[in-house]
N, C-alpha and C. Protein backbone atom coordinates (compact mmCIF):
# COMPACT_ATOMS: atom_id res chain seq x y z
N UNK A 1 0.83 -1.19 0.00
CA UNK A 1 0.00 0.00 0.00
C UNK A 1 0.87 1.26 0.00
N UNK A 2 1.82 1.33 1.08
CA UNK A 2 2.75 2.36 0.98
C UNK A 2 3.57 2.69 -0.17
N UNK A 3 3.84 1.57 -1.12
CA UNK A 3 4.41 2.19 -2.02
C UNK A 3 3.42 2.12 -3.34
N UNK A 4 2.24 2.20 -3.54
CA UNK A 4 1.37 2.72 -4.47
C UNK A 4 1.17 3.81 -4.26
N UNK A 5 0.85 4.38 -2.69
CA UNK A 5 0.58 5.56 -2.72
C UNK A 5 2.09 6.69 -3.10
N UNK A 6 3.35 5.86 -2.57
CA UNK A 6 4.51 6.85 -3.23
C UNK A 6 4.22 7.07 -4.52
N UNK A 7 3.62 6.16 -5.21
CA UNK A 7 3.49 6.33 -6.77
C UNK A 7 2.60 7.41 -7.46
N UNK A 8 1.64 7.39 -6.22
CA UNK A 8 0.36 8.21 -6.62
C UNK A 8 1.02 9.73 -6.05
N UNK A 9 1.39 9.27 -5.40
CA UNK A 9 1.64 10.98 -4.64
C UNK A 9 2.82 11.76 -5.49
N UNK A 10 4.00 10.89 -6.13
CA UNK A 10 4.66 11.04 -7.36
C UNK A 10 4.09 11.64 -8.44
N UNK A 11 3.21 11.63 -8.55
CA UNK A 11 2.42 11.52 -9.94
C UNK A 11 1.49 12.94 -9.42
N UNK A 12 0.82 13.08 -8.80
CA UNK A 12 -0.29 14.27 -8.05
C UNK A 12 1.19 15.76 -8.00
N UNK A 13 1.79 14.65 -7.14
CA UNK A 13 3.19 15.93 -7.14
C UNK A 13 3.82 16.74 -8.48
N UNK A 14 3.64 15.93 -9.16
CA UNK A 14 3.86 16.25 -10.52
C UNK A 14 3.16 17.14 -11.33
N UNK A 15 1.95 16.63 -10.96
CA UNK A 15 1.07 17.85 -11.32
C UNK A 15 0.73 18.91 -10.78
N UNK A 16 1.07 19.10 -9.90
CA UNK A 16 1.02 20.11 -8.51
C UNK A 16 2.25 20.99 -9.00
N UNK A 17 3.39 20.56 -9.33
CA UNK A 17 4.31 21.37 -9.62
C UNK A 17 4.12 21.98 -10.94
N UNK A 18 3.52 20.90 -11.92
CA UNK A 18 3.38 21.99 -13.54
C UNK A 18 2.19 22.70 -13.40
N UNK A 19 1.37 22.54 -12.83
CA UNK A 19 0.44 23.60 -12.79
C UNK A 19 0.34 24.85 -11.90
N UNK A 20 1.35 24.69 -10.58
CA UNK A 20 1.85 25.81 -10.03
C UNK A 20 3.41 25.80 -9.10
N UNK A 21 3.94 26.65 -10.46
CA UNK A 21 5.53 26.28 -10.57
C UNK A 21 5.51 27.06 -9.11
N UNK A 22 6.81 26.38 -8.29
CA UNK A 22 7.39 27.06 -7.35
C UNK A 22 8.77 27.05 -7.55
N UNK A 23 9.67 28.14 -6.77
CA UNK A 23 10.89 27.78 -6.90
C UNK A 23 11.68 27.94 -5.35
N UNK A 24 12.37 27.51 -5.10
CA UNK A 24 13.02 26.99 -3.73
C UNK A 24 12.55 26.05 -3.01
N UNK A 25 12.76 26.25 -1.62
CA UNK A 25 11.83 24.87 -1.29
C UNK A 25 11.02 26.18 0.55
N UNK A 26 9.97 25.49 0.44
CA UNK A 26 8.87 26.13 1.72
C UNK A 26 8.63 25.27 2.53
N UNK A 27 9.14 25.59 3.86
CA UNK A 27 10.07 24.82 5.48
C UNK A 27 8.38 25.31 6.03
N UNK A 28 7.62 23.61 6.61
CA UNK A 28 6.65 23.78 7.37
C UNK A 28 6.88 23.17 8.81
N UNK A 29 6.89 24.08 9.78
CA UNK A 29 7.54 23.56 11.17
C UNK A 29 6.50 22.33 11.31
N UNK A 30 5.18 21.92 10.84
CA UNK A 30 4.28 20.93 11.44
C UNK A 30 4.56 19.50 11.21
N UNK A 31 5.22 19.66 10.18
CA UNK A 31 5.61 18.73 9.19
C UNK A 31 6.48 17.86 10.15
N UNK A 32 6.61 16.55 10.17
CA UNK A 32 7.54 15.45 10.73
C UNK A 32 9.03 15.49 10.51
N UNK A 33 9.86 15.27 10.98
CA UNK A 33 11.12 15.52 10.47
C UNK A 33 11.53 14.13 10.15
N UNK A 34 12.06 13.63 9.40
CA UNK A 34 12.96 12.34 9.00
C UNK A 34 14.36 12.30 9.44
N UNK A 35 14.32 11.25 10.79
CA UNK A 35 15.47 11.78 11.78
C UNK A 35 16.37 10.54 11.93
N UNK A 36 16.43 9.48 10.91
CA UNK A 36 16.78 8.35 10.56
C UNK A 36 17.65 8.19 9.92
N UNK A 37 19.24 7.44 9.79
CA UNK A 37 19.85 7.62 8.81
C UNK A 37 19.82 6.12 8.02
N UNK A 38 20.54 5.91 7.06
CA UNK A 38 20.44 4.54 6.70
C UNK A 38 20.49 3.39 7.33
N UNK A 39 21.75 3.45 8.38
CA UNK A 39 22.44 2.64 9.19
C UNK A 39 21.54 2.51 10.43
N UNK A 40 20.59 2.97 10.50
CA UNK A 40 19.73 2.86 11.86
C UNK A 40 18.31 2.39 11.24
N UNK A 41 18.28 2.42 10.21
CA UNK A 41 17.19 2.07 9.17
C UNK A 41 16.85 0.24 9.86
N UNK A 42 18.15 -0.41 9.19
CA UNK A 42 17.87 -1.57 9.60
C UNK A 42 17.83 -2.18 11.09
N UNK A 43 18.19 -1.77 11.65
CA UNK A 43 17.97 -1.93 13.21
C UNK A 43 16.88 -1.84 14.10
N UNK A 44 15.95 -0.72 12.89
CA UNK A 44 14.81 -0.33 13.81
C UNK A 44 13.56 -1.87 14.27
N UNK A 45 13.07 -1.84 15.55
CA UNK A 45 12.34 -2.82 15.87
C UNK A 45 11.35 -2.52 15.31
N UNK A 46 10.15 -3.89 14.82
CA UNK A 46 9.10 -3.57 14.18
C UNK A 46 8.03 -3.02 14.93
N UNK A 47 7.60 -3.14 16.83
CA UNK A 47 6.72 -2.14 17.65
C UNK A 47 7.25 -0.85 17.51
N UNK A 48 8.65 -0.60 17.17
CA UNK A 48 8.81 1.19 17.57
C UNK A 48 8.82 1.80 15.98
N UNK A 49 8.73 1.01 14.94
CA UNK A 49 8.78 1.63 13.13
C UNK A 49 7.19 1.47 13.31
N UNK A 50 6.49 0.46 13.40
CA UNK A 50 5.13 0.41 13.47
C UNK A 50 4.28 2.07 14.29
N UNK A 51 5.09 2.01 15.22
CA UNK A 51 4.35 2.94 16.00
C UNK A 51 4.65 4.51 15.56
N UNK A 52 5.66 4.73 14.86
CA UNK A 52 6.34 5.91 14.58
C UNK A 52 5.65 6.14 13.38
N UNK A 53 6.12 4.92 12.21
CA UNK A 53 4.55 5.39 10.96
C UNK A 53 3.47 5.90 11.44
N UNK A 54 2.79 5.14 12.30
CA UNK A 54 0.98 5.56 12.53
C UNK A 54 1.23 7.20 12.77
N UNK A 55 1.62 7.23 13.77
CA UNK A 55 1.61 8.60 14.72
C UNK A 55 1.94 9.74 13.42
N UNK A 56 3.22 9.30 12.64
CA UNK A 56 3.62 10.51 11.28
C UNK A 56 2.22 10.72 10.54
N UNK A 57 2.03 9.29 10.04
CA UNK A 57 0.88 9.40 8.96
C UNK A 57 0.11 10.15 9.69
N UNK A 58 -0.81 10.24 11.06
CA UNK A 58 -1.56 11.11 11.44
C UNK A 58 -1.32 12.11 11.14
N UNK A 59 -0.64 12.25 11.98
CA UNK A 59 0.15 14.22 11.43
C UNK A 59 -0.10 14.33 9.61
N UNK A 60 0.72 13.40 8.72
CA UNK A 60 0.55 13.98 7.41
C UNK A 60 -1.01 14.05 7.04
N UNK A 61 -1.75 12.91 7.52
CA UNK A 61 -3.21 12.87 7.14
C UNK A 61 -3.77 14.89 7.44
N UNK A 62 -3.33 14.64 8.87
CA UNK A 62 -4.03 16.12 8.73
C UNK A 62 -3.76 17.46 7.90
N UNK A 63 -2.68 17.10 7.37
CA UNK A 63 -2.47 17.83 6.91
C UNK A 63 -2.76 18.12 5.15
N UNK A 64 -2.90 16.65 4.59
CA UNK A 64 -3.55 16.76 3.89
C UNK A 64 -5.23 16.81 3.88
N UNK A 65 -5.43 16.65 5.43
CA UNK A 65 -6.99 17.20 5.51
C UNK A 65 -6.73 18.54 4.95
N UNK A 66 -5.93 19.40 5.74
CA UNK A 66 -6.34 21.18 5.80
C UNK A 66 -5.64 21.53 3.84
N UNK A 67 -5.07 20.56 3.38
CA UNK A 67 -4.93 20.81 1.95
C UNK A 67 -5.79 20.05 1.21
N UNK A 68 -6.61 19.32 1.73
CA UNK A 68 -8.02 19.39 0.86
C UNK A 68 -9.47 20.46 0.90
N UNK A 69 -9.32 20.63 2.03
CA UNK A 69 -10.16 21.49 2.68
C UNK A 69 -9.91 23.22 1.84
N UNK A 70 -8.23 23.94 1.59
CA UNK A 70 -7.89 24.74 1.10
C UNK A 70 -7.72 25.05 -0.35
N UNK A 71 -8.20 23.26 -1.33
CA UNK A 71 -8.49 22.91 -2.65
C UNK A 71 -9.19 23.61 -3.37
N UNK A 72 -9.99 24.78 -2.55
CA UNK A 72 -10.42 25.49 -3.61
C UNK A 72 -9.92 26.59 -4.48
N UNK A 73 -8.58 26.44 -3.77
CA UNK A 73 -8.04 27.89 -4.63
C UNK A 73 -7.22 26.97 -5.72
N UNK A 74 -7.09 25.95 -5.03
CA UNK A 74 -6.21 24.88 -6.71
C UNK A 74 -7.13 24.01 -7.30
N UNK A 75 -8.58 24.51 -7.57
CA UNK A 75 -9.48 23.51 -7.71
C UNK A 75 -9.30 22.43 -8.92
N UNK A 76 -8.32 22.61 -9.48
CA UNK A 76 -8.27 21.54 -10.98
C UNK A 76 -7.94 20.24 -10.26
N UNK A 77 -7.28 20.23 -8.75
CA UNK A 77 -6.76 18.70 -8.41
C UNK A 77 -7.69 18.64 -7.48
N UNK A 78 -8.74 18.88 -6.95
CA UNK A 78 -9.49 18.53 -5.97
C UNK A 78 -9.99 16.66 -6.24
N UNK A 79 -9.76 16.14 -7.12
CA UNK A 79 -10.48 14.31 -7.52
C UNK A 79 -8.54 14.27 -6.71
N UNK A 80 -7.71 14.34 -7.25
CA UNK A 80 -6.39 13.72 -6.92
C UNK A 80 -6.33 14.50 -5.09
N UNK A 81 -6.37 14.83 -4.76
CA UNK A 81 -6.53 15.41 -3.28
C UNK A 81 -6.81 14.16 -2.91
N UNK A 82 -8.16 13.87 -2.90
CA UNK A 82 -8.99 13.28 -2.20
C UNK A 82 -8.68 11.95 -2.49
N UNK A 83 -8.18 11.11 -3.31
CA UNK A 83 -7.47 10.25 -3.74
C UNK A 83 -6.28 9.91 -2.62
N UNK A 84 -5.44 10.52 -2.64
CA UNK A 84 -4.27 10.79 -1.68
C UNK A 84 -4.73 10.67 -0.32
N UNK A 85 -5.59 11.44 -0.12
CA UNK A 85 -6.01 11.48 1.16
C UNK A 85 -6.63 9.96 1.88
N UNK A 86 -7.78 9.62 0.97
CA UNK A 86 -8.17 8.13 0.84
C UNK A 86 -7.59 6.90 0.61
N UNK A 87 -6.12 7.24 -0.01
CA UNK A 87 -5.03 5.97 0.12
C UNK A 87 -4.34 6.04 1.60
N UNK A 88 -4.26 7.38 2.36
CA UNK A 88 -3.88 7.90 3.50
C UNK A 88 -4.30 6.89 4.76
N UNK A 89 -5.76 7.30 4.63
CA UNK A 89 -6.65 6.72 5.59
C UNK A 89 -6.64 4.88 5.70
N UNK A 90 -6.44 4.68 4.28
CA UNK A 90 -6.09 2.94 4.29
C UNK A 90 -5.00 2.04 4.83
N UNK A 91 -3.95 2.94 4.88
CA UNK A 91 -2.62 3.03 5.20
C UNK A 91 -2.49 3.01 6.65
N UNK A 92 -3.21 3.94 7.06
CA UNK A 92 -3.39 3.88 8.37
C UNK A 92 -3.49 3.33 9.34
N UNK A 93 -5.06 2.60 8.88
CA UNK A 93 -6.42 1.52 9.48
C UNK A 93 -5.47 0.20 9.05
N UNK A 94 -4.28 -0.19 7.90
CA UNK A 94 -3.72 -1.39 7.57
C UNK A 94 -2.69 -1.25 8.62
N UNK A 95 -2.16 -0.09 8.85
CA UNK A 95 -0.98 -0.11 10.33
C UNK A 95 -1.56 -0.21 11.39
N UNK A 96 -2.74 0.03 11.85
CA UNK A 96 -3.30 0.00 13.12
C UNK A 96 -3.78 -1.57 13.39
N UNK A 97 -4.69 -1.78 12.13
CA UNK A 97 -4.74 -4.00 12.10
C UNK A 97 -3.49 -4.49 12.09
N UNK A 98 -2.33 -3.93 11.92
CA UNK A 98 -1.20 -4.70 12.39
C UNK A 98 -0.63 -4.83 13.66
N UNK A 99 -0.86 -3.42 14.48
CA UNK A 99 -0.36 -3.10 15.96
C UNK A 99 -1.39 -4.10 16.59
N UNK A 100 -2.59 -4.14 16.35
CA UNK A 100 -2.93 -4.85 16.92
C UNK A 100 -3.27 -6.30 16.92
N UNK A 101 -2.83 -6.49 15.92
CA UNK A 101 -2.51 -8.04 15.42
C UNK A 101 -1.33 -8.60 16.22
N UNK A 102 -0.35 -7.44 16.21
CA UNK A 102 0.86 -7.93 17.25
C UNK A 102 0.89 -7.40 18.28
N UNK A 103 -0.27 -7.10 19.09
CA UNK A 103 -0.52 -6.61 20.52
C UNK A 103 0.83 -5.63 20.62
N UNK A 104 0.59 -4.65 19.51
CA UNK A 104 1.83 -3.75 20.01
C UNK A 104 0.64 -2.35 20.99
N UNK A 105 0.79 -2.33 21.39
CA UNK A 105 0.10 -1.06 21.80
C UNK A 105 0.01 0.07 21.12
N UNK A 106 -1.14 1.06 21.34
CA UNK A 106 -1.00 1.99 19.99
C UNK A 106 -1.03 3.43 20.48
N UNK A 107 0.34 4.37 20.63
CA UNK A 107 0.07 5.49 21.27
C UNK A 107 -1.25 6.29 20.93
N UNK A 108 -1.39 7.14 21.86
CA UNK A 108 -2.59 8.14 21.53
C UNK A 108 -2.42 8.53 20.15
N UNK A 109 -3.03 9.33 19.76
CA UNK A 109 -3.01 10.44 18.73
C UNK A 109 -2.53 11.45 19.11
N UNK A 110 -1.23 11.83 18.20
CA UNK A 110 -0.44 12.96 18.65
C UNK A 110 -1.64 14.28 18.58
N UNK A 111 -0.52 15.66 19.48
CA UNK A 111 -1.30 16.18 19.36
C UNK A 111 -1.82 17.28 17.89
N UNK A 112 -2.59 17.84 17.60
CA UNK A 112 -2.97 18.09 16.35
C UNK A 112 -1.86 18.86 16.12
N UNK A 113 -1.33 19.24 14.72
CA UNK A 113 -0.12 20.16 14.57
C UNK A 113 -1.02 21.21 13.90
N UNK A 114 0.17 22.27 14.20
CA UNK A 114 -0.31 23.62 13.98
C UNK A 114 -0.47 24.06 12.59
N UNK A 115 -1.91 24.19 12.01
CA UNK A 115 -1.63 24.11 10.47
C UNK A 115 -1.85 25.27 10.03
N UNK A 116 -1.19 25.39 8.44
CA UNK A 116 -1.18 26.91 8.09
C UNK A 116 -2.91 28.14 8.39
N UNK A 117 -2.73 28.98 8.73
CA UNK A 117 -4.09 29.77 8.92
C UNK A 117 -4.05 30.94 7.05
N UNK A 118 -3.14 30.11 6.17
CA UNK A 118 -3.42 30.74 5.32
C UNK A 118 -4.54 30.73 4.42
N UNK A 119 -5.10 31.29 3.51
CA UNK A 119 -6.22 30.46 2.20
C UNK A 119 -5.93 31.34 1.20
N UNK A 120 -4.77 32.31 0.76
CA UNK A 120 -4.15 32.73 -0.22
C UNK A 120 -3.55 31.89 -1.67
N UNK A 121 -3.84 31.97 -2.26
CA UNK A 121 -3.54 30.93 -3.84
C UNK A 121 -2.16 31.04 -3.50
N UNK A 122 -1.36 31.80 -3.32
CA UNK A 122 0.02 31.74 -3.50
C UNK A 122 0.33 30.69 -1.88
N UNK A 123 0.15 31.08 -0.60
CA UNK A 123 -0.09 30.40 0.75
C UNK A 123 -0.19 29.18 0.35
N UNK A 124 -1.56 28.56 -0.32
CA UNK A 124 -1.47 27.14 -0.23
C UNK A 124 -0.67 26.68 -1.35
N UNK A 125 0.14 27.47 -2.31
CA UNK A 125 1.10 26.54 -3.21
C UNK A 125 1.79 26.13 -2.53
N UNK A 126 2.86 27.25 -1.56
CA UNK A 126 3.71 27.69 -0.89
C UNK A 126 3.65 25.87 -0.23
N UNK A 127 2.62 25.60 0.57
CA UNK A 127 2.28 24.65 1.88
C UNK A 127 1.83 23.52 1.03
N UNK A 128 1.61 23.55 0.33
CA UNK A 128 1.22 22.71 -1.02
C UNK A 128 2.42 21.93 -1.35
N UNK A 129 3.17 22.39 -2.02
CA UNK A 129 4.40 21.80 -2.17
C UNK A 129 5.58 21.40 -0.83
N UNK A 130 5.52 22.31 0.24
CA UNK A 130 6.46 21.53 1.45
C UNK A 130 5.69 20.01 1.70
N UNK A 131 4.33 20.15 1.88
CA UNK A 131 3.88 18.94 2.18
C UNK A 131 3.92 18.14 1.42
N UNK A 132 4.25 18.08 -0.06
CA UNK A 132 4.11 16.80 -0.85
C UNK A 132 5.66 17.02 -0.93
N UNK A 133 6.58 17.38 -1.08
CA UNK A 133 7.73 17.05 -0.74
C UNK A 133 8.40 16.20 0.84
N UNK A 134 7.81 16.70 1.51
CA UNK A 134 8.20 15.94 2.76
C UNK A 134 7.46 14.41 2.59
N UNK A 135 6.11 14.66 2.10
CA UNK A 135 5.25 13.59 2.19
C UNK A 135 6.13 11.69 1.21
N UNK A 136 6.59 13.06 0.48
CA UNK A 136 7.21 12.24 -0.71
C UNK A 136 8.43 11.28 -0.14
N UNK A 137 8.80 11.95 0.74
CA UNK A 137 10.44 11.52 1.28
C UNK A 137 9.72 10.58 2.20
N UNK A 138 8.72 11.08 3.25
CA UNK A 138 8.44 10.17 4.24
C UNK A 138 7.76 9.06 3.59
N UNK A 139 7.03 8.64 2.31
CA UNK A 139 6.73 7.44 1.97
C UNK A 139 7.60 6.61 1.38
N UNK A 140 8.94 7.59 0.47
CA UNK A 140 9.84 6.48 0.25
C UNK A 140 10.66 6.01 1.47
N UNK A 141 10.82 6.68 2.52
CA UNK A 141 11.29 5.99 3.80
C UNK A 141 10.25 5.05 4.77
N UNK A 142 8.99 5.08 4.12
CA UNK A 142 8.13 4.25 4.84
C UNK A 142 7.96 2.97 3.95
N UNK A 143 8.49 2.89 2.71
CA UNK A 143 8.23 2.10 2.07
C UNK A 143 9.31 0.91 2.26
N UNK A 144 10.86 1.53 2.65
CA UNK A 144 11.72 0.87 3.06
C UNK A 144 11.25 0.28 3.95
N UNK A 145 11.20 0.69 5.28
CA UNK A 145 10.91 0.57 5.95
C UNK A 145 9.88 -0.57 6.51
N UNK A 146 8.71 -0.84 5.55
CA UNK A 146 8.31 -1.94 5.92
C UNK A 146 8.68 -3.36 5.19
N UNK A 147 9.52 -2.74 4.30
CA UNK A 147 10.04 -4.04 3.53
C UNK A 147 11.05 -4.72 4.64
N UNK A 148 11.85 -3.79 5.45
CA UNK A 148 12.71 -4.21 6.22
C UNK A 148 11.95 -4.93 7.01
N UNK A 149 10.91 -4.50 7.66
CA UNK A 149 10.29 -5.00 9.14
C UNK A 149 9.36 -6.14 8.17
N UNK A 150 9.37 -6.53 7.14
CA UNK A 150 8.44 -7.43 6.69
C UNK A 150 9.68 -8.87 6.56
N UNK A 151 11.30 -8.72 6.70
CA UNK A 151 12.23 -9.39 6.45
C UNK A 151 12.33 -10.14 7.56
N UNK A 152 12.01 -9.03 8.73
CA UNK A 152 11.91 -9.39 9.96
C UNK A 152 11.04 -10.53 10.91
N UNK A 153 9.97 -10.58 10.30
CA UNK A 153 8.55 -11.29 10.49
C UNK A 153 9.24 -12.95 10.58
């Protein structure tokens, strides 16, 4: 699942960028940080990678809530939004039937992150693109990631 949606979100990203070019890159403090290097990649246990996906994906889910919700100023991708968002939610509910398949326990729900209070066309490119860039990185590291912990099994 995780890596269809890298594919999809590849592809949405793509269009997100030709239809509203940006240039540099736009730093969102809400955003998860990827604090992992290679070499710690494989080491990680499958209760603490299990538990660290869910909790991120929350955070990114919401955040592509408040960038679906702000879709109206980019309304040509509002079907691919919601797409993304709905591979999101599957992703999720498939990590959570796993925690508890392996009686891992499942932290709370972090707390909500602070999301942009912008609704400016230029604002949500701006937040538009940090999030599918980060999003992008955190699914190809989630995609590793469960291939590793699936080696593990």
């Amino acid at each position: 699942m995780a890596k269809h949606l890298l594919s999809d979100t590849k592809h949405l990203y793509n269009n997100f960028k030709t239809k509203y070019p940006y240039e540099g890159e736009h730093k969102l403090e809400s955003l998860p940080v990827l604090s992992i290097n290679a070499a710690e990649l494989s080491t990680i246990q499958i209760a603490a990678g299990l538990t660290k996906l869910s909790s991120e994906l929350f955070i990114y889910q919401k955040h592509f809530d408040w960038l679906k919700k702000a879709a109206h100023v980019v309304r040509p991708l509002d079907h691919e939004f919601t797409s993304i968002h709905n591979r999101i939610d599957k992703l999720v509910k498939k990590i959570d039937f796993l925690m508890t398949k392996m009686n891992i326990a499942r932290v709370s729900d972090p707390p909500l992150p602070q999301l942009p209070n912008t609704t400016t066309q230029w604002g949500v490119v701006q937040t538009g693109h940090a999030i599918f860039h980060h999003f992008h990185l955190f699914l190809d590291y989630t995609t590793r990631l469960v291939f590793l912990m699936k080696t593990k099994l």
